[in-house]
N, C-alpha and C. Protein backbone atom coordinates (compact mmCIF):
# COMPACT_ATOMS: atom_id res chain seq x y z
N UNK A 1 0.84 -1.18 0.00
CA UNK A 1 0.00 0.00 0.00
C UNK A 1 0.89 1.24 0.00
N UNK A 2 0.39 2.16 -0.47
CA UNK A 2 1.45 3.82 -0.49
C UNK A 2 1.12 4.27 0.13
N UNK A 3 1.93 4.87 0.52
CA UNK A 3 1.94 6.25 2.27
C UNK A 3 1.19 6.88 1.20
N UNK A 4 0.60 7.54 2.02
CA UNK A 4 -0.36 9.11 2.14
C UNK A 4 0.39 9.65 1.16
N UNK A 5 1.18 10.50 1.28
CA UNK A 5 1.71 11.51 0.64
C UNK A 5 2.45 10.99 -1.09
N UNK A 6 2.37 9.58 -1.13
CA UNK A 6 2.69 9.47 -2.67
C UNK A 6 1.01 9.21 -3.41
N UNK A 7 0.14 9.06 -2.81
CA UNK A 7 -1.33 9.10 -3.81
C UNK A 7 -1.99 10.15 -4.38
N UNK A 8 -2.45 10.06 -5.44
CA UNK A 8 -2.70 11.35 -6.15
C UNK A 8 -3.44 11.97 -4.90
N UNK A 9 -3.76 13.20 -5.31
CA UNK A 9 -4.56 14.23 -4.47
C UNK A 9 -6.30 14.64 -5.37
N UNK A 10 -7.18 14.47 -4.85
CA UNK A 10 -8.29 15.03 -5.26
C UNK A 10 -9.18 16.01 -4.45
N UNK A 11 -9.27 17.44 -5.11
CA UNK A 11 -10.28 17.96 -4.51
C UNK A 11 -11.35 17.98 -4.60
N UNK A 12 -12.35 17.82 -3.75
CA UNK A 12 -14.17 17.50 -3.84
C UNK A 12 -14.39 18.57 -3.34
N UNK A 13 -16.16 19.53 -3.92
CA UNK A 13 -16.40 20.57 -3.44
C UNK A 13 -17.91 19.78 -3.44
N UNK A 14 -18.72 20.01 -2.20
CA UNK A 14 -19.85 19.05 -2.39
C UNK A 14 -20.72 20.43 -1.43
N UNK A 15 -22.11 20.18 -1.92
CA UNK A 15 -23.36 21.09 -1.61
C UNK A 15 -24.57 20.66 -1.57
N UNK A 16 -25.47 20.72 -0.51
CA UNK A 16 -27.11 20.06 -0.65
C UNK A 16 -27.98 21.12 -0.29
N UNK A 17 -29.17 20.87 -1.22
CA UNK A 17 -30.02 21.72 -1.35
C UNK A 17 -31.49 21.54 -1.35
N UNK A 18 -32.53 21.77 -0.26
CA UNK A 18 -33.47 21.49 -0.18
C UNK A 18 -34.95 22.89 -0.42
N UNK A 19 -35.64 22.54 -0.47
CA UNK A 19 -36.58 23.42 -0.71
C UNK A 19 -37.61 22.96 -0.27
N UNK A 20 -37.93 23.61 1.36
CA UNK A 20 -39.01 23.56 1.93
C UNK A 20 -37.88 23.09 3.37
N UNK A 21 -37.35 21.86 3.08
CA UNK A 21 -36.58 21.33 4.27
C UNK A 21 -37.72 20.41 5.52
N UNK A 22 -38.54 19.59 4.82
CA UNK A 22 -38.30 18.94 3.89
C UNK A 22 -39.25 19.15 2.74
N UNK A 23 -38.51 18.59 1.53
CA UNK A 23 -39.18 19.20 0.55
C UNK A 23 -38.73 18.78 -0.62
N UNK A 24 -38.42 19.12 -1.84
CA UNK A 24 -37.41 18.50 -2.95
C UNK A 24 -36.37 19.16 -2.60
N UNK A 25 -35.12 18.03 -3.12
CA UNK A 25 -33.48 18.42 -2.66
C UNK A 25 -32.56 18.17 -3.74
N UNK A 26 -31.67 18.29 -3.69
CA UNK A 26 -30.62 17.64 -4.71
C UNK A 26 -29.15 17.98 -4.07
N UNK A 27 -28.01 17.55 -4.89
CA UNK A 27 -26.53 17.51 -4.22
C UNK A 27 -26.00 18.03 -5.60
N UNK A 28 -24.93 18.85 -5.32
CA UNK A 28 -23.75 19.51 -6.18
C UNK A 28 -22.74 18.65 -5.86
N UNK A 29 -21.54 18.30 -7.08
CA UNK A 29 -20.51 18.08 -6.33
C UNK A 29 -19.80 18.26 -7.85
N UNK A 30 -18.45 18.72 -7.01
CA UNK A 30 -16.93 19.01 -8.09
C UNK A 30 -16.13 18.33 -7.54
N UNK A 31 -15.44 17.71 -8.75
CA UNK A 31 -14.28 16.48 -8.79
C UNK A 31 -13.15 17.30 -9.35
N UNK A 32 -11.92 17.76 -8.51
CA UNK A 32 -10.55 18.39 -9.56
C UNK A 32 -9.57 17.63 -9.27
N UNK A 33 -8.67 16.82 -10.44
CA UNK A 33 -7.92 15.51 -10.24
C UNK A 33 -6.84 16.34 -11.57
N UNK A 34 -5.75 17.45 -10.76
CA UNK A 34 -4.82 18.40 -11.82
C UNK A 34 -5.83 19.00 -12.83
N UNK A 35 -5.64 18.64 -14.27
CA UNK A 35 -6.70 19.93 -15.19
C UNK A 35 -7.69 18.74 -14.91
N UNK A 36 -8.31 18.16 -14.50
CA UNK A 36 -9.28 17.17 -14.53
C UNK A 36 -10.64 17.62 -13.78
N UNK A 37 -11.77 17.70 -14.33
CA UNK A 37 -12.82 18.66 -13.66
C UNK A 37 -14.13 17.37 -13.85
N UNK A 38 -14.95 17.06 -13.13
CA UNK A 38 -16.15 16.28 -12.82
C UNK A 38 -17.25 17.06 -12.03
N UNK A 39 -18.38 17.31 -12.89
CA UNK A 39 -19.58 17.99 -12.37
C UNK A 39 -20.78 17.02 -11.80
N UNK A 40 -21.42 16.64 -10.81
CA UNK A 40 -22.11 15.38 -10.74
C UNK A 40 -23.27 16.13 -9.96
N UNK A 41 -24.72 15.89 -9.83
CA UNK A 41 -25.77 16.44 -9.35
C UNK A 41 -26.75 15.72 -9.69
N UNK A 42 -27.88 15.26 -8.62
CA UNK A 42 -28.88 14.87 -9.00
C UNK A 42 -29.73 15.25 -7.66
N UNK A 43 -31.37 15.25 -8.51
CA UNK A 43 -32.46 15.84 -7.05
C UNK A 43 -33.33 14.47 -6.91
N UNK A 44 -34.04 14.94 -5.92
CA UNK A 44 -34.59 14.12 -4.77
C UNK A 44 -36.33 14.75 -4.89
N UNK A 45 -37.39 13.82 -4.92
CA UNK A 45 -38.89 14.18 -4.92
C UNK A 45 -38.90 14.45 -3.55
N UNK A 46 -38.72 14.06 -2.38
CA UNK A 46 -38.59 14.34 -0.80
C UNK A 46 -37.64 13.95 -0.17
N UNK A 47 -36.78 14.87 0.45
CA UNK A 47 -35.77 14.71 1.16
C UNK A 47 -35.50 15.78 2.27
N UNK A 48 -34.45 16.13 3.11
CA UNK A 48 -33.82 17.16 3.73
C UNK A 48 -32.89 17.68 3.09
N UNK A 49 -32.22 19.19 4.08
CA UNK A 49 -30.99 19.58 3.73
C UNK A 49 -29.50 18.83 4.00
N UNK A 50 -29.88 17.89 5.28
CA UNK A 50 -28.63 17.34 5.98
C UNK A 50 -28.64 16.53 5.06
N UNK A 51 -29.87 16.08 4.85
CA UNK A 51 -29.37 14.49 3.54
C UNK A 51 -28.64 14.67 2.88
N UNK A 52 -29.08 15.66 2.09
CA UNK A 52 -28.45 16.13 0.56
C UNK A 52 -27.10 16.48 0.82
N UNK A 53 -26.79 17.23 2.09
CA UNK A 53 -25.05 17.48 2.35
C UNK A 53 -24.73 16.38 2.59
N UNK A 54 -25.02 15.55 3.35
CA UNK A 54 -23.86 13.92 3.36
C UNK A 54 -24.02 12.96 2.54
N UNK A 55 -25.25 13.01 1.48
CA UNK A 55 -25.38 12.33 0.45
C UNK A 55 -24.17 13.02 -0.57
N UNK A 56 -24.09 14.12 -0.67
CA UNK A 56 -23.19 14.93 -1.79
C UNK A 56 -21.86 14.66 -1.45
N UNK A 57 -21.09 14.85 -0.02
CA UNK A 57 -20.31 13.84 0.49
C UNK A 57 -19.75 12.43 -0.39
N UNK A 58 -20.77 11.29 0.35
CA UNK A 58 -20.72 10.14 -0.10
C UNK A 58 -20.43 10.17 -1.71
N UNK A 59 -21.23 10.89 -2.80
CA UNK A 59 -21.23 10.16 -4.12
C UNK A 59 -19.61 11.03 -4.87
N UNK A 60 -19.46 12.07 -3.95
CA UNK A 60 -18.31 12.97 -4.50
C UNK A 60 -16.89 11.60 -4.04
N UNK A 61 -16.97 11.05 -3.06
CA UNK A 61 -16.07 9.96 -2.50
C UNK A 61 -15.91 8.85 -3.36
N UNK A 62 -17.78 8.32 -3.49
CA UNK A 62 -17.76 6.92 -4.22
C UNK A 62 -17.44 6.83 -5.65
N UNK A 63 -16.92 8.54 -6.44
CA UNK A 63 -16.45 8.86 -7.69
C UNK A 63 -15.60 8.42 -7.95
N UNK A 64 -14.40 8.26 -6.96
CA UNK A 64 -12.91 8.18 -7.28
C UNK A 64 -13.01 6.37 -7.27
N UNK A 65 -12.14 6.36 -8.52
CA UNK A 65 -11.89 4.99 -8.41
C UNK A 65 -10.29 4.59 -7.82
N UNK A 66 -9.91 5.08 -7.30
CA UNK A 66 -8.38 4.79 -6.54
C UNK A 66 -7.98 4.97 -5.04
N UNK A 67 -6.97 4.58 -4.51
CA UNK A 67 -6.74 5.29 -3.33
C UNK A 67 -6.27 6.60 -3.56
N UNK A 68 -7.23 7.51 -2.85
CA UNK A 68 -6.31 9.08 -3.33
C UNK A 68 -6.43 9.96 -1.93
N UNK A 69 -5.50 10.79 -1.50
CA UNK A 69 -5.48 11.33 -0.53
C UNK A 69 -6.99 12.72 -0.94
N UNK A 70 -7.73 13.26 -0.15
CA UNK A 70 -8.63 14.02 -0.81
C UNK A 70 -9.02 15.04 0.53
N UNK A 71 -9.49 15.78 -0.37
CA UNK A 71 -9.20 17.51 0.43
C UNK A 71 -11.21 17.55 0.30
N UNK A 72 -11.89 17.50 1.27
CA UNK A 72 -13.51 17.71 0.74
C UNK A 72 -13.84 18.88 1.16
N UNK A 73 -13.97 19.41 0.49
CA UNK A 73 -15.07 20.91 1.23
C UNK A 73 -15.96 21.09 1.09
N UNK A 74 -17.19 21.54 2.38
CA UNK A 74 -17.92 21.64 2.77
C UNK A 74 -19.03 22.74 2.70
N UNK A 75 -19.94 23.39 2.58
CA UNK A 75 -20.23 24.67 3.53
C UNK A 75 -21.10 24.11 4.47
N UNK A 76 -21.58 22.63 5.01
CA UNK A 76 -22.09 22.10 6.17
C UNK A 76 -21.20 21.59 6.92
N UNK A 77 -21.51 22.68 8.51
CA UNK A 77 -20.63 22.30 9.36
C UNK A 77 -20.68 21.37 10.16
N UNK A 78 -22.13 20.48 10.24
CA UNK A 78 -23.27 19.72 10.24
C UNK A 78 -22.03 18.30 9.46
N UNK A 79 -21.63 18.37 8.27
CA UNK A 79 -20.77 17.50 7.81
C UNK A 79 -19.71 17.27 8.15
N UNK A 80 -19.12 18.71 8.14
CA UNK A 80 -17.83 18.67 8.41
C UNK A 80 -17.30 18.26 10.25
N UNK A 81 -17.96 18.74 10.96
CA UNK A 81 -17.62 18.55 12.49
C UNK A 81 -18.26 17.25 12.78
N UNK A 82 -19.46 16.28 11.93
CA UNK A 82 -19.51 14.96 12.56
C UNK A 82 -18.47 14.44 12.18
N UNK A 83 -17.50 14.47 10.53
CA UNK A 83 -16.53 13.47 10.47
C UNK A 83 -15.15 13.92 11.28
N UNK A 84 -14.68 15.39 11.39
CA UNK A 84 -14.03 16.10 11.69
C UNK A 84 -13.67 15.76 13.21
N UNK A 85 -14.41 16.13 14.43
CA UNK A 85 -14.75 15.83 15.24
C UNK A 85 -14.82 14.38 16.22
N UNK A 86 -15.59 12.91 14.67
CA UNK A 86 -15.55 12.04 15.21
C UNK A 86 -17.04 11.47 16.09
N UNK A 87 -17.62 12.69 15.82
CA UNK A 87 -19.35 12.47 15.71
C UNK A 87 -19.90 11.56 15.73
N UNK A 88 -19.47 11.38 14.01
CA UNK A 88 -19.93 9.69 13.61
C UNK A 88 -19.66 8.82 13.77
N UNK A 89 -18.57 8.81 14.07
CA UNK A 89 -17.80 7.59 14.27
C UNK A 89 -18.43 6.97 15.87
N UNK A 90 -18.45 8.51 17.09
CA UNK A 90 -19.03 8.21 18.08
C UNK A 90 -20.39 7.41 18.39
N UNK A 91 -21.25 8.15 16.88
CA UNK A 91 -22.73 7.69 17.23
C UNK A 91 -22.96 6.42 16.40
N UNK A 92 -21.72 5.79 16.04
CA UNK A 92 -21.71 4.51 15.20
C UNK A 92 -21.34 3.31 16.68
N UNK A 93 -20.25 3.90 16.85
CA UNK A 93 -19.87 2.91 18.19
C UNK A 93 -21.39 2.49 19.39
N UNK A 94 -22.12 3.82 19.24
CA UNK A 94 -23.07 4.12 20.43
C UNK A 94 -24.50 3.05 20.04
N UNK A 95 -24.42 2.44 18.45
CA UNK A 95 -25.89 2.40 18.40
C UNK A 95 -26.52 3.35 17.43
N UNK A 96 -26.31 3.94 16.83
CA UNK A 96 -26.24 4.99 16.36
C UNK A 96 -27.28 6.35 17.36
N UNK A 97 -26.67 6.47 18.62
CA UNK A 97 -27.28 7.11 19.46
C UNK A 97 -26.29 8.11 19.53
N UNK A 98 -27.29 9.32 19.76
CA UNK A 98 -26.22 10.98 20.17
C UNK A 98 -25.82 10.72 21.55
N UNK A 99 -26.96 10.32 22.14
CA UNK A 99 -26.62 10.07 23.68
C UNK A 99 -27.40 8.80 24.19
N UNK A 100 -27.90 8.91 25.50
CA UNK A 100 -28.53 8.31 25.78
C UNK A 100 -30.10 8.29 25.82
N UNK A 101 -30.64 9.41 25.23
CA UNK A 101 -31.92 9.60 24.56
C UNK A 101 -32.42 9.86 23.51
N UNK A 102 -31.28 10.54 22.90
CA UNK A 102 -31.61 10.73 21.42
C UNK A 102 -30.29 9.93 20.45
N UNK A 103 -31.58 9.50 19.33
CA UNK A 103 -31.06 8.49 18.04
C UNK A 103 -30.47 9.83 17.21
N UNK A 104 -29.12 9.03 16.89
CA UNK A 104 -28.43 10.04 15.26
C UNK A 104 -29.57 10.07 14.26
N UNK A 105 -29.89 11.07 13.69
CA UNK A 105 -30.70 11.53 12.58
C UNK A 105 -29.30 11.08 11.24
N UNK A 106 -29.69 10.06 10.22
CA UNK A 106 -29.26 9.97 9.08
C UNK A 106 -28.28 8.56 9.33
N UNK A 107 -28.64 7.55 10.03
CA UNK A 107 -27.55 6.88 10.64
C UNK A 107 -27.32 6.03 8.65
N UNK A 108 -28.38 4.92 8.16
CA UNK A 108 -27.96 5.06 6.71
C UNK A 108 -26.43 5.51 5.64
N UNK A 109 -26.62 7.28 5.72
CA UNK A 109 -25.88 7.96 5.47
C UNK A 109 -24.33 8.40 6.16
N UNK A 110 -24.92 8.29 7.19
CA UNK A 110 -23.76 8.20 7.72
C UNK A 110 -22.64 7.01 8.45
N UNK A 111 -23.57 5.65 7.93
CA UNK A 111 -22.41 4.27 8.01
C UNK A 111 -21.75 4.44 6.52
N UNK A 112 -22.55 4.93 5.42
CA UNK A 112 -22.06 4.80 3.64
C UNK A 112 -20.89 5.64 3.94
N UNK A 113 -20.86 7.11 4.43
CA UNK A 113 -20.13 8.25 4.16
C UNK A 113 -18.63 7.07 5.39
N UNK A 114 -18.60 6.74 6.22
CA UNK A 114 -17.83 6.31 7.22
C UNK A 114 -17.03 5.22 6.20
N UNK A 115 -18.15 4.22 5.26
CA UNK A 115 -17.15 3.26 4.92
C UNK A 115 -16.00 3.85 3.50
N UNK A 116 -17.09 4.73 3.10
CA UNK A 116 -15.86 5.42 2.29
C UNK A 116 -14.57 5.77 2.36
N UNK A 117 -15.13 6.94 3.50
CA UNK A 117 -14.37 7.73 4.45
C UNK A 117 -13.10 6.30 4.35
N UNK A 118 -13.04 5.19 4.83
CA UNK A 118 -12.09 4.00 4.94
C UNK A 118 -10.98 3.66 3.41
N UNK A 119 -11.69 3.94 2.58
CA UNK A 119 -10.77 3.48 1.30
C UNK A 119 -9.99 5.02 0.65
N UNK A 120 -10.10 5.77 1.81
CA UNK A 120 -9.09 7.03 1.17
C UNK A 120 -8.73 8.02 2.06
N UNK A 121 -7.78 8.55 2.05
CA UNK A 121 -6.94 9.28 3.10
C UNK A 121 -7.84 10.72 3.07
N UNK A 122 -8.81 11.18 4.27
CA UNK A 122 -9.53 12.37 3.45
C UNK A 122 -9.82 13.18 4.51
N UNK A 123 -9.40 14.69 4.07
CA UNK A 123 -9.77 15.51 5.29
C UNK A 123 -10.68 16.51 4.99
N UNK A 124 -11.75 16.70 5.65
CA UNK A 124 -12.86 17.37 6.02
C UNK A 124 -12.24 19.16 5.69
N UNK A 125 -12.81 19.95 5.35
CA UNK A 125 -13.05 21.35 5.41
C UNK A 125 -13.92 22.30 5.03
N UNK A 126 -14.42 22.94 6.29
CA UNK A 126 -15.45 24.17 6.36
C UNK A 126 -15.20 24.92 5.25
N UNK A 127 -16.33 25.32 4.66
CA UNK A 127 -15.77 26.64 3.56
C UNK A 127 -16.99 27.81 3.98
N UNK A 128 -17.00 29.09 4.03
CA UNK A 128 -17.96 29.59 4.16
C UNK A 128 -19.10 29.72 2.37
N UNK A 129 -20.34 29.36 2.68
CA UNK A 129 -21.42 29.15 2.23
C UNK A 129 -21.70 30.72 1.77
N UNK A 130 -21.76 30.64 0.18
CA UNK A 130 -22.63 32.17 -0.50
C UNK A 130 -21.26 33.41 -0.10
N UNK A 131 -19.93 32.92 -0.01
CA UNK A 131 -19.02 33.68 0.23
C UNK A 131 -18.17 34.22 -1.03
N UNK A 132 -18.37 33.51 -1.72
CA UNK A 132 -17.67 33.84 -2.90
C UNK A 132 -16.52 33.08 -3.71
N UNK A 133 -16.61 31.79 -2.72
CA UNK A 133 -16.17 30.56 -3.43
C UNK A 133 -16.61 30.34 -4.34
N UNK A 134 -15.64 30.03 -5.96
CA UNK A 134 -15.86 29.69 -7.15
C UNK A 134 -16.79 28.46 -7.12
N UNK A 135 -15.72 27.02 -6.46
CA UNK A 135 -16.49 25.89 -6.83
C UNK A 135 -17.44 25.73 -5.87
N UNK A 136 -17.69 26.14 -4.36
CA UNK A 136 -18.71 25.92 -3.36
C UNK A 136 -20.04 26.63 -4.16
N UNK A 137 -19.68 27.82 -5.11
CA UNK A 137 -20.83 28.71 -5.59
C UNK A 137 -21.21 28.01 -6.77
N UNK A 138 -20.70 27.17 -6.95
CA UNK A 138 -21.31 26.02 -8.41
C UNK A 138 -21.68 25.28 -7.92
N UNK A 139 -21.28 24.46 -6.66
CA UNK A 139 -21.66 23.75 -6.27
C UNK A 139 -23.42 23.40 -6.11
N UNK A 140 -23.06 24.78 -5.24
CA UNK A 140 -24.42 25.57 -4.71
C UNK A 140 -25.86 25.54 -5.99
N UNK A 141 -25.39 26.21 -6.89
CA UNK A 141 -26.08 26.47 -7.97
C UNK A 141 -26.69 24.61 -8.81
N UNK A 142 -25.64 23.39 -8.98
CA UNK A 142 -25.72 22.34 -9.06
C UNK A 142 -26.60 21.80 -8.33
N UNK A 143 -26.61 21.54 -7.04
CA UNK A 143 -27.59 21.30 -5.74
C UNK A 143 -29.18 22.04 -6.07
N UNK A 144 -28.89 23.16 -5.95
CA UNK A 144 -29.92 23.96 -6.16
C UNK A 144 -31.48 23.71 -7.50
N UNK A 145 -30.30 23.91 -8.95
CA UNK A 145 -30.99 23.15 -9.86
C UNK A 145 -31.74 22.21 -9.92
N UNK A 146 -30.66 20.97 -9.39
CA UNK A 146 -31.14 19.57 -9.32
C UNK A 146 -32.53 19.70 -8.26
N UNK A 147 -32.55 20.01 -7.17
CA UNK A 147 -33.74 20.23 -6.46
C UNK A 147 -35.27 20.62 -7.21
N UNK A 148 -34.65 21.72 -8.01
CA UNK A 148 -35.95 22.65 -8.56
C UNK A 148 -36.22 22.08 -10.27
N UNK A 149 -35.19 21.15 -10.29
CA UNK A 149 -35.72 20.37 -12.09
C UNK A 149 -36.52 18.81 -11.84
N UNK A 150 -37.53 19.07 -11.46
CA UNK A 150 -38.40 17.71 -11.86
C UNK A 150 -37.73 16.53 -10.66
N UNK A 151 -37.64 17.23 -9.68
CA UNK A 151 -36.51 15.81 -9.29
C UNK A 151 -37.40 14.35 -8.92
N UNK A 152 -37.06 13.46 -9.18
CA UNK A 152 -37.33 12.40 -9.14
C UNK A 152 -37.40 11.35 -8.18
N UNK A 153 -35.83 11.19 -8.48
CA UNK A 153 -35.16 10.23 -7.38
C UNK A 153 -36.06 10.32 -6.21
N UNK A 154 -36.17 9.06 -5.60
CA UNK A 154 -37.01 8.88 -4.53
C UNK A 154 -35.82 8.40 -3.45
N UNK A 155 -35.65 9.05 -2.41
CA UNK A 155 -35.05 9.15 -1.02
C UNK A 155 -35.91 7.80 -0.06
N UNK A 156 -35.16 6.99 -0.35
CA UNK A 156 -36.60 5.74 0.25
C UNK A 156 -36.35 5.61 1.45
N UNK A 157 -35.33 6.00 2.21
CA UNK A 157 -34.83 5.68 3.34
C UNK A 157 -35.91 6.83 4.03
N UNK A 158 -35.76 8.01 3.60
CA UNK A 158 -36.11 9.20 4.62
C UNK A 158 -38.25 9.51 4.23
N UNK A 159 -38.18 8.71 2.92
CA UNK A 159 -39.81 8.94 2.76
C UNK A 159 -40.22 7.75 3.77
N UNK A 160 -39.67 6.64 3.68
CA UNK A 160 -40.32 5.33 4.51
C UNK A 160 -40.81 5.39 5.92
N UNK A 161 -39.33 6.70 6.27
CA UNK A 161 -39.60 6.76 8.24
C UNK A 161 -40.26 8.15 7.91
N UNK A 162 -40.62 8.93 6.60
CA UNK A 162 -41.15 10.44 7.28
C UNK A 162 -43.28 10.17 7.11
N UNK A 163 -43.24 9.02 6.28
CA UNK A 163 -44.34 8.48 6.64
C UNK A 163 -45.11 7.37 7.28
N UNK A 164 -44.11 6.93 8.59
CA UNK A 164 -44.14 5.89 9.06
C UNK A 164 -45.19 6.47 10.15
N UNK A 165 -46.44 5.39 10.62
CA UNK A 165 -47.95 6.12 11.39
C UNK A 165 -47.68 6.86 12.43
N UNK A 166 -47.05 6.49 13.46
CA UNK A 166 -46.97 7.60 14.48
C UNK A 166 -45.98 8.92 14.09
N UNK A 167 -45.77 9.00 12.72
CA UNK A 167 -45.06 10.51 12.37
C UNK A 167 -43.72 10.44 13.13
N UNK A 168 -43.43 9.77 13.92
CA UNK A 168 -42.17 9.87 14.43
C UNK A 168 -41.59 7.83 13.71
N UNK A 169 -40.19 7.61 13.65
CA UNK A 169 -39.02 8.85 13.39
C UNK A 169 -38.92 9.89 12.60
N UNK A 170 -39.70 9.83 11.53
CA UNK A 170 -39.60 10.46 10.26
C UNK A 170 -39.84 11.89 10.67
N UNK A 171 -40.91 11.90 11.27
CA UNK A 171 -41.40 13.78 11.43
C UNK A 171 -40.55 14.22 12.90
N UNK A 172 -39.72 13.63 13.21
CA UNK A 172 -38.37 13.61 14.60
C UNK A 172 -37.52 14.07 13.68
N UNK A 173 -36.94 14.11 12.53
CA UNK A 173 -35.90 14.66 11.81
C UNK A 173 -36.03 15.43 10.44
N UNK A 174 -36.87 15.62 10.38
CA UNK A 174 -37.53 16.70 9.61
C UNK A 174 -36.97 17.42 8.76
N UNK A 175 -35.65 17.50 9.65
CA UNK A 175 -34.85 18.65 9.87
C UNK A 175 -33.24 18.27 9.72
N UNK A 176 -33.06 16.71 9.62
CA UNK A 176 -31.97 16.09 10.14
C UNK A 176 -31.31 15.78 8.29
């Protein structure tokens, strides 16, 4: 296997976008591998905002076909401080529990984003959101689109529990 520092490098710029929250969503994401550029986006008939940021995550990851050291940026800090932090990793060990009363919102998403997270050397970073970042502001615009064009894709994980009869878990994360 190669140390860290001899695998290519890839930067990911990833963005989720909901409308209503919950509501229709979609994910932005940019792939830069040297002059090498990958635009990827698709929306969601019902979803959240958190989805769409750690879904955009995950598919910007599950792009690369190699081991590559990778730089992800964020404008969810929501993303960035569960992997950053160790969040997830915590509320994976736990059960997927925050604590001892409350369940992680997105657990799904966040075992996919964790096993990735495993096949590549990758560090998390905040970017500020609507700041004037080139690729976070395409990103943005990607996410955005995909939400507001016909979206389709059905989110089966988050429609199954947001209409499950007693409204809870689903109407418990609403928001998650």
């Amino acid at each position: 296997m190669s140390e860290p520092q001899d695998r290519k490098h890839v930067t990911i710029y990833t963005d989720g976008a909901c409308l209503g929250n919950p509501g229709p969503g979609g994910y932005g994401v940019v792939l830069m591998f040297m002059k090498h550029r990958r635009e990827i986006s698709l929306g969601y008939r019902e979803t959240t905002n958190n989805r769409m940021e750690v879904l955009a995550a995950i598919v910007g990851l599950e792009a690369i076909n190699e081991l590559c050291r990778v730089t992800l940026f964020s404008d969810s800090q929501y993303l960035v401080n569960a992997i950053s932090k160790g969040w997830a990793q915590r509320w994976q060990a736990n059960g997927w529990k925050r604590n001892k009363k409350e369940r992680a919102l997105n657990p799904d998403l966040w075992e996919r984003l964790l096993a990735v997270c495993e096949r590549h050397d990758v560090e998390f970073k905040w970017v500020r959101g609507h700041a004037g970042n080139e690729e976070n502001e395409c990103c943005d615009r990607l996410a955005t689109h995909a939400a507001e064009a016909s979206a389709t894709e059905i989110d089966s994980v988050y429609e199954s529990l947001s209409s499950s009869p007693s409204g809870a878990p689903g109407r418990a994360n609403t928001h998650g």
